[in-house]
Protein backbone atom coordinates (compact mmCIF):
# COMPACT_ATOMS: atom_id res chain seq x y z
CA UNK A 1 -35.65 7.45 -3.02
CA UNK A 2 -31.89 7.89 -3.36
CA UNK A 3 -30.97 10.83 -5.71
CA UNK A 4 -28.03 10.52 -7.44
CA UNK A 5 -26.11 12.68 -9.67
CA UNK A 6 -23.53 11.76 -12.19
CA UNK A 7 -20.50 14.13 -13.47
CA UNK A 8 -18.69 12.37 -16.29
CA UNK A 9 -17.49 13.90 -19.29
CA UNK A 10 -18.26 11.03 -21.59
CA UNK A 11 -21.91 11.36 -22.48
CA UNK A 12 -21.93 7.37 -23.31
CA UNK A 13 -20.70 7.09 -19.58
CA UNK A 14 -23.15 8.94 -18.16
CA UNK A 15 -26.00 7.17 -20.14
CA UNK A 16 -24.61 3.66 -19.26
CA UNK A 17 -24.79 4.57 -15.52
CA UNK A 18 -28.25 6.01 -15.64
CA UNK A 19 -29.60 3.34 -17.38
CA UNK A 20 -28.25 0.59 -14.48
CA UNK A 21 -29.65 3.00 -11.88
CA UNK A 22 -32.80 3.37 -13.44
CA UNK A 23 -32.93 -0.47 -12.50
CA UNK A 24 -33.24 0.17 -8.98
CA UNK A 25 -36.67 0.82 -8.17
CA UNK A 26 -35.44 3.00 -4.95
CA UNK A 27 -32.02 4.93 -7.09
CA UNK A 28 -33.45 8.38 -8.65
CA UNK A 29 -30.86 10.04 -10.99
CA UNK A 30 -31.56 13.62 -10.62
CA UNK A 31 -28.76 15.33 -12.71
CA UNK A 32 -26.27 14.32 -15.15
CA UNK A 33 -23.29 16.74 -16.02
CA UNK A 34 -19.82 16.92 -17.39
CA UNK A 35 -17.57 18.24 -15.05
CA UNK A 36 -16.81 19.34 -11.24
CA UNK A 37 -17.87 22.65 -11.36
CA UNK A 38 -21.41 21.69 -12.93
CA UNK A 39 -20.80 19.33 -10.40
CA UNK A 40 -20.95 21.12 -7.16
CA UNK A 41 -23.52 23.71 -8.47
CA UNK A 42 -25.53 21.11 -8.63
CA UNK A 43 -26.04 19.77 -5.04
CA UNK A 44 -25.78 23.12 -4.24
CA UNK A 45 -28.98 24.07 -6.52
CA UNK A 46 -30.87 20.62 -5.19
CA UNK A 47 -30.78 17.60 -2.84
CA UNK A 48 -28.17 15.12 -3.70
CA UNK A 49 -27.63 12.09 -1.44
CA UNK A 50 -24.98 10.67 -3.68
CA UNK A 51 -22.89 12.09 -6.08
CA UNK A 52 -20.69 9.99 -8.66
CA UNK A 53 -17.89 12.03 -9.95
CA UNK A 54 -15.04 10.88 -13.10
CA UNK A 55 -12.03 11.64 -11.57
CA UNK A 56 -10.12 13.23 -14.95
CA UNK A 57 -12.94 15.92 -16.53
CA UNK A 58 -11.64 18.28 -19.12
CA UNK A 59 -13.73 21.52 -17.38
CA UNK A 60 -12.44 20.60 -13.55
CA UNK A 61 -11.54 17.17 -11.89
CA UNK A 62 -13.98 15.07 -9.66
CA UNK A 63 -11.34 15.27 -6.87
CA UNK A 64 -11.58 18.87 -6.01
CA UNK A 65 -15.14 19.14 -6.38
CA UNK A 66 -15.90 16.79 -3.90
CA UNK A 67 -14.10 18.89 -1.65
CA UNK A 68 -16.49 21.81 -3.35
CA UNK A 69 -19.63 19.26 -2.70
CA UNK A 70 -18.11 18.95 0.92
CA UNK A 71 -18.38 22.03 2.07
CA UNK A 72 -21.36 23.35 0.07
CA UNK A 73 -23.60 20.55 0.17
CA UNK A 74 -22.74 18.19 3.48
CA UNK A 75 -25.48 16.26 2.76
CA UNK A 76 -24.56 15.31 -0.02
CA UNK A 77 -21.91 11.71 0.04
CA UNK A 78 -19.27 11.57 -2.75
CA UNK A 79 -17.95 8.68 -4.47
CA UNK A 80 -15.19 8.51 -7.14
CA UNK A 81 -15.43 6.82 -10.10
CA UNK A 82 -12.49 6.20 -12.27
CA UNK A 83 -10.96 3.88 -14.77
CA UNK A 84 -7.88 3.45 -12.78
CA UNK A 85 -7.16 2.34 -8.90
CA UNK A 86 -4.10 4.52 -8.49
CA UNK A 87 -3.31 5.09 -4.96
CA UNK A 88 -3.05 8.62 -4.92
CA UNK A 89 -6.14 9.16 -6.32
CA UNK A 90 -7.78 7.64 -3.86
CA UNK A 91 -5.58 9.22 -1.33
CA UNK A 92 -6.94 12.65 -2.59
CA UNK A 93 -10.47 11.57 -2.40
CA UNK A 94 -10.86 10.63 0.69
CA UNK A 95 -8.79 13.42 1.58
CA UNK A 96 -11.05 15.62 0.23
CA UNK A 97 -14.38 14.30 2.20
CA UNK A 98 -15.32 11.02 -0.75
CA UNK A 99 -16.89 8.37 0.62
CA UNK A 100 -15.87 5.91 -1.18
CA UNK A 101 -13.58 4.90 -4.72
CA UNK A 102 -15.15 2.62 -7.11
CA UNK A 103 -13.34 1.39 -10.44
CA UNK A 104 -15.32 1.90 -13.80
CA UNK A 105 -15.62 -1.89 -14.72
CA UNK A 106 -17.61 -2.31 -11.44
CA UNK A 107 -20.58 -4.17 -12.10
CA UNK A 108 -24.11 -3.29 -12.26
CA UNK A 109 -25.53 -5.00 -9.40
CA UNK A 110 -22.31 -3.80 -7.19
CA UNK A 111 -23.04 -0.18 -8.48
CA UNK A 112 -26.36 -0.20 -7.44
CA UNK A 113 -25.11 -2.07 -4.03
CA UNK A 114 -22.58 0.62 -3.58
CA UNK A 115 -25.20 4.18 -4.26
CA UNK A 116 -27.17 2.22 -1.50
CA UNK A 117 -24.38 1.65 1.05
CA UNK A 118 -23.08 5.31 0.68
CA UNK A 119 -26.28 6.83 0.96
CA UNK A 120 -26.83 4.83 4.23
CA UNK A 121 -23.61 5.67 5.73
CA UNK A 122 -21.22 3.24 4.92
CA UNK A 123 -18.16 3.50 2.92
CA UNK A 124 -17.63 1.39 0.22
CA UNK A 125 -13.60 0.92 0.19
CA UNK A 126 -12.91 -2.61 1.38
CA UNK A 127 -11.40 -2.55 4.99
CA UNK A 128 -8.08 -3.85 3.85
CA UNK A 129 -7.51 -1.51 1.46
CA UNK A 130 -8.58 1.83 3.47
CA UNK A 131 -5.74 0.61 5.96
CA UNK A 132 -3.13 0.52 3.60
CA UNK A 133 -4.37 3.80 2.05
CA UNK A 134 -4.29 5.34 5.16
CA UNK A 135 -0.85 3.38 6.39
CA UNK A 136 0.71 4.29 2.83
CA UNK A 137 -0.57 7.92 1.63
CA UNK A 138 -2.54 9.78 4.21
CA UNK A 139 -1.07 9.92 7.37
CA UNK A 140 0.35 13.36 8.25
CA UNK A 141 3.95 13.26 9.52
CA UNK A 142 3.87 14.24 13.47
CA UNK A 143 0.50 14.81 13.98
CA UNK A 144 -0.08 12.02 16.88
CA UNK A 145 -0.21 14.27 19.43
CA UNK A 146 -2.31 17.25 17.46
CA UNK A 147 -4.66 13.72 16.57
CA UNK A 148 -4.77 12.64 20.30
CA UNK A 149 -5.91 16.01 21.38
CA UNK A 150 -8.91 15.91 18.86
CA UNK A 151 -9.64 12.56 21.00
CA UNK A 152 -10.10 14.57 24.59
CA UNK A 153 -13.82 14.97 23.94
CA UNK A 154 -14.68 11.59 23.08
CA UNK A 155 -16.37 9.76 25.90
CA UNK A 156 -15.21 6.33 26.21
CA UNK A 157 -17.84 4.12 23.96
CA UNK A 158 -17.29 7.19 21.59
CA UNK A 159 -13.43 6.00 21.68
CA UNK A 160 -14.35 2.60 21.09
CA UNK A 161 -16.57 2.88 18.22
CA UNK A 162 -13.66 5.17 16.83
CA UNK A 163 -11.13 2.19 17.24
CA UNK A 164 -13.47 -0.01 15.54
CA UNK A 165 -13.70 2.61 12.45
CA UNK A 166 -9.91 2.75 12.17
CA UNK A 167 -9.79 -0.84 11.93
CA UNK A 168 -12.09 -0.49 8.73
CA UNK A 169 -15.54 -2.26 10.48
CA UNK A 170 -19.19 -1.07 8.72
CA UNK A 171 -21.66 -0.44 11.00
CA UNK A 172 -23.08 -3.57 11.74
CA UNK A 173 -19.53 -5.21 12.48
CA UNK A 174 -19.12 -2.60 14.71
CA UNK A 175 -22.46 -3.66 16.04
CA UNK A 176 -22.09 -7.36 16.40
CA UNK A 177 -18.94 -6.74 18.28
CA UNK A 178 -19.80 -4.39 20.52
CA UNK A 179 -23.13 -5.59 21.58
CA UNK A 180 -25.12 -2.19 20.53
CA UNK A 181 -28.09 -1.98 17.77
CA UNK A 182 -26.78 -0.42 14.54
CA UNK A 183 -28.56 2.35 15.24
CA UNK A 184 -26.73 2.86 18.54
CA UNK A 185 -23.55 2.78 16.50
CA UNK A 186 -24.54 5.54 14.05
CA UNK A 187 -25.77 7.60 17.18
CA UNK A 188 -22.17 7.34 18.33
CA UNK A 189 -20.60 8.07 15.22
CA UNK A 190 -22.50 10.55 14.12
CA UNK A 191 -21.32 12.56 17.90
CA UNK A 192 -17.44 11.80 17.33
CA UNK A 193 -17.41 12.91 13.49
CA UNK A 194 -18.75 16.15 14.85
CA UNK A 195 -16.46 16.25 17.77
CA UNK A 196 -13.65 15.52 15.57
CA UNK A 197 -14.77 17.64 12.96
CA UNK A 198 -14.61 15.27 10.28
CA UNK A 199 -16.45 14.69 7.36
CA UNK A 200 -17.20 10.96 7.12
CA UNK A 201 -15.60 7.67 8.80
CA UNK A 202 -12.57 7.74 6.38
CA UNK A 203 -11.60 10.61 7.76
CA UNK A 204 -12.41 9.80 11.07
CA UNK A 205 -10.06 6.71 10.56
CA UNK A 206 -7.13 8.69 9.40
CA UNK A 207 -7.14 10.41 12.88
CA UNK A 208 -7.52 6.81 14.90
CA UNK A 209 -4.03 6.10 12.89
CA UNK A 210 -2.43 9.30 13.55
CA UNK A 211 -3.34 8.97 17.46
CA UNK A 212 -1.92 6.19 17.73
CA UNK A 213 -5.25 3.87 19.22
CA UNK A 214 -4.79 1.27 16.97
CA UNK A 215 -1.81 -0.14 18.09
CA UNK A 216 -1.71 0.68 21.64
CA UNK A 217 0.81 4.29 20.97
């Protein structure tokens, strides 16, 4: 089963999204509460494998406490929910270690599509628009050379499975291309978001961009 916890303010929110996960015969939602805080006590207290978070919550934002979930319950994959795709939102989210941004009018079978992509592994931002994220909020001024350091323990597949995140490919693209089983791939990038110390591919991504492997810098 998939546990699931929900952190929305709006008790009618919170009820509407339990009752299309209690549709999913393999989605378990094991806490509802109303803001981050509560939030990252939460997975803390119990295991979480996703957690959807309301990004504006009157007692503390969803933003920062996925960065609280982050580093308190790594486990634990965090995905945004929010009744607006502003830019910088999502910037800050996957800053903070999210695995994904999903609007509120997303639809019930998607939702239940998307809590079963994240708690596999996969992030659930369309390729095109993680690239212009990354291209438009998140890359840190002069840090290609501080990025292409963090590359010097990579071995060489590693490298290539890391070009093939940047460019925004799930798992089994990533697969397909490079001739490996999917479970090769997640062996792979499971060793470089160590090595690079990152939290999850977004962020492994950002620091493909920043080094420059994308476009031959």
């Amino acid at each position: 089963m998939i546990r699931v916890l929900i952190a929305d303010d709006e008790t009618l929110m919170r009820a509407g999204i339990r009752l299309i996960l209690d549709n999913a015969d393999d989605v378990e939602v094991v806490a509802e509460v109303s803001d981050g805080p509560a939030a990252v006590a939460a997975c803390r207290r119990q295991e979480v494998d996703v957690a959807l978070l309301d990004v504006q919550m009157p007692g503390g934002d969803g933003i920062t406490a996925v960065a609280g979930i982050a580093r308190e319950s790594p486990r634990t994959r965090s995905v945004v929910l929010t009744a607006f795709g502003d830019d910088r939102n999502v910037a800050r989210a996957l800053r903070s270690g999210a695995s994904g941004f999903l609007l509120k009018d997303t639809g019930p079978a998607q939702l239940i599509h998307a809590v079963r992509e994240v708690a596999a592994g996969e992030p659930i931002l369309a390729p095109q628009i993680t690239r212009g994220l990354i291209e438009r909020h998140l890359l840190t001024p002069d840090a290609g050379e501080p990025a292409r350091r963090r590359l010097a323990e990579l071995t060489e597949t590693e490298l290539e499975v890391l070009r093939e995140v940047g460019a925004g490919l799930s798992n089994a693209e990533i697969a397909t291309r490079r001739h490996m089983a999917v479970g090769t791939v997640k062996a792979h990038l499971s060793r470089l978001l160590t090595k690079l110390d990152c939290t999850n591919r977004v962020q492994a991504a950002i620091v493909a961009h920043e080094a420059g492997i994308l476009d031959g810098r």
